[in-house]
Protein backbone atom coordinates (compact mmCIF):
# COMPACT_ATOMS: atom_id res chain seq x y z
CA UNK A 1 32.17 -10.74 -18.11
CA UNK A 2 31.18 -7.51 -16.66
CA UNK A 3 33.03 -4.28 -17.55
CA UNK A 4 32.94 -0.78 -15.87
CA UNK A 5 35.42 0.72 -18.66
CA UNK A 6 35.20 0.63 -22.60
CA UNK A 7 38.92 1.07 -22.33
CA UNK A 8 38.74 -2.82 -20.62
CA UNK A 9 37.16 -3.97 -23.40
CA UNK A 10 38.50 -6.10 -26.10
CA UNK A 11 37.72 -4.30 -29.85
CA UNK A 12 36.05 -7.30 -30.52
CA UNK A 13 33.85 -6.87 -27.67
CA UNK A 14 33.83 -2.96 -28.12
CA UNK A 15 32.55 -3.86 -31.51
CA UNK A 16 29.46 -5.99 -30.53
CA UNK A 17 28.95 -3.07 -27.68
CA UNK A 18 28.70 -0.71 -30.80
CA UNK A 19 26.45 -3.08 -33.02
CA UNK A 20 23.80 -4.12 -29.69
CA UNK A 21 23.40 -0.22 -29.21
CA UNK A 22 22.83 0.78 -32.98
CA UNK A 23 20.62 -2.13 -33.51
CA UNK A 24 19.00 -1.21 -30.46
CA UNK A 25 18.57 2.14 -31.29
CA UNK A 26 16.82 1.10 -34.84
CA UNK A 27 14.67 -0.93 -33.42
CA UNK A 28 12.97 1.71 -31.46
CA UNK A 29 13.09 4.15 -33.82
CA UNK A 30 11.38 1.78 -36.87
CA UNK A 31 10.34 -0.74 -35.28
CA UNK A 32 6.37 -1.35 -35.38
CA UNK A 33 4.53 -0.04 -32.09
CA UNK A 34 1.57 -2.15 -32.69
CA UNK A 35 3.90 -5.52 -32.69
CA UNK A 36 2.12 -8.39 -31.23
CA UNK A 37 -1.17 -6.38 -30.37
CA UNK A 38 -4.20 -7.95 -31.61
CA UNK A 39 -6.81 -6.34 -33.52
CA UNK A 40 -10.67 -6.30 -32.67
CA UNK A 41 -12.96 -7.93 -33.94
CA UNK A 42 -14.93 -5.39 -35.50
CA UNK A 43 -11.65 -4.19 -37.40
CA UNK A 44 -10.87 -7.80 -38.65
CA UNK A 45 -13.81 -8.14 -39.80
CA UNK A 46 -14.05 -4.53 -41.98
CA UNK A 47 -10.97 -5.75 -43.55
CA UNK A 48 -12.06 -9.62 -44.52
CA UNK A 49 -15.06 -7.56 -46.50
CA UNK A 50 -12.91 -4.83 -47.62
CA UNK A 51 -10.39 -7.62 -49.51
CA UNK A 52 -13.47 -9.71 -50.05
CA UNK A 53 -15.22 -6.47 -52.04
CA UNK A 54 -12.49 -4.84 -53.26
CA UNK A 55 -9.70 -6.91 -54.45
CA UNK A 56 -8.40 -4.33 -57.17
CA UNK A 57 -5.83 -1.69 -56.29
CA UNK A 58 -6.05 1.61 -57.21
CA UNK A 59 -2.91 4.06 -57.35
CA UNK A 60 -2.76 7.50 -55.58
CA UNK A 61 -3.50 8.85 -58.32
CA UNK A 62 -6.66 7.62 -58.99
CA UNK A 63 -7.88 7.61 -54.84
CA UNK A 64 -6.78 11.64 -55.33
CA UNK A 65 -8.83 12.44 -58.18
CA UNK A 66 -11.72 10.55 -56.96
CA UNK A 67 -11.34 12.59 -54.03
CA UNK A 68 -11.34 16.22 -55.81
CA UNK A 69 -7.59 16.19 -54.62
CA UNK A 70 -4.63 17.44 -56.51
CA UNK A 71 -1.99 14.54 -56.63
């Protein structure tokens, strides 16, 4: 059914209206640009060693002082 008025609609139907347009809206504004690109090669492959090398996490912390950096 195809309205040209809100007042015409139903508050049932005025509430899905509401809820496609806010979750709409979210999506856009936190949704993930990069969604469903693929990544090169290269960049694949600088992360298989990086996890491969480097298993351990670190904190901020730690990356900061390393770095000189006040955290």
């Amino acid at each position: 059914m195809s309205y040209s008025n809100v007042a015409d609609l139903t508050v049932d139907e005025f509430k899905n209206l509401i809820k496609e347009v806010v979750t709409q809206t979210l999506l856009e504004l936190l949704g993930d640009p990069d969604e469903g690109l693929d990544l090169r090669e290269e960049i694949k492959e600088r992360l298989h060693r990086s996890l491969a090398t480097n298993g351990e996490t670190r904190s901020a912390q730690e990356v900061a002082a390393k770095l000189g950096l006040d955290w």
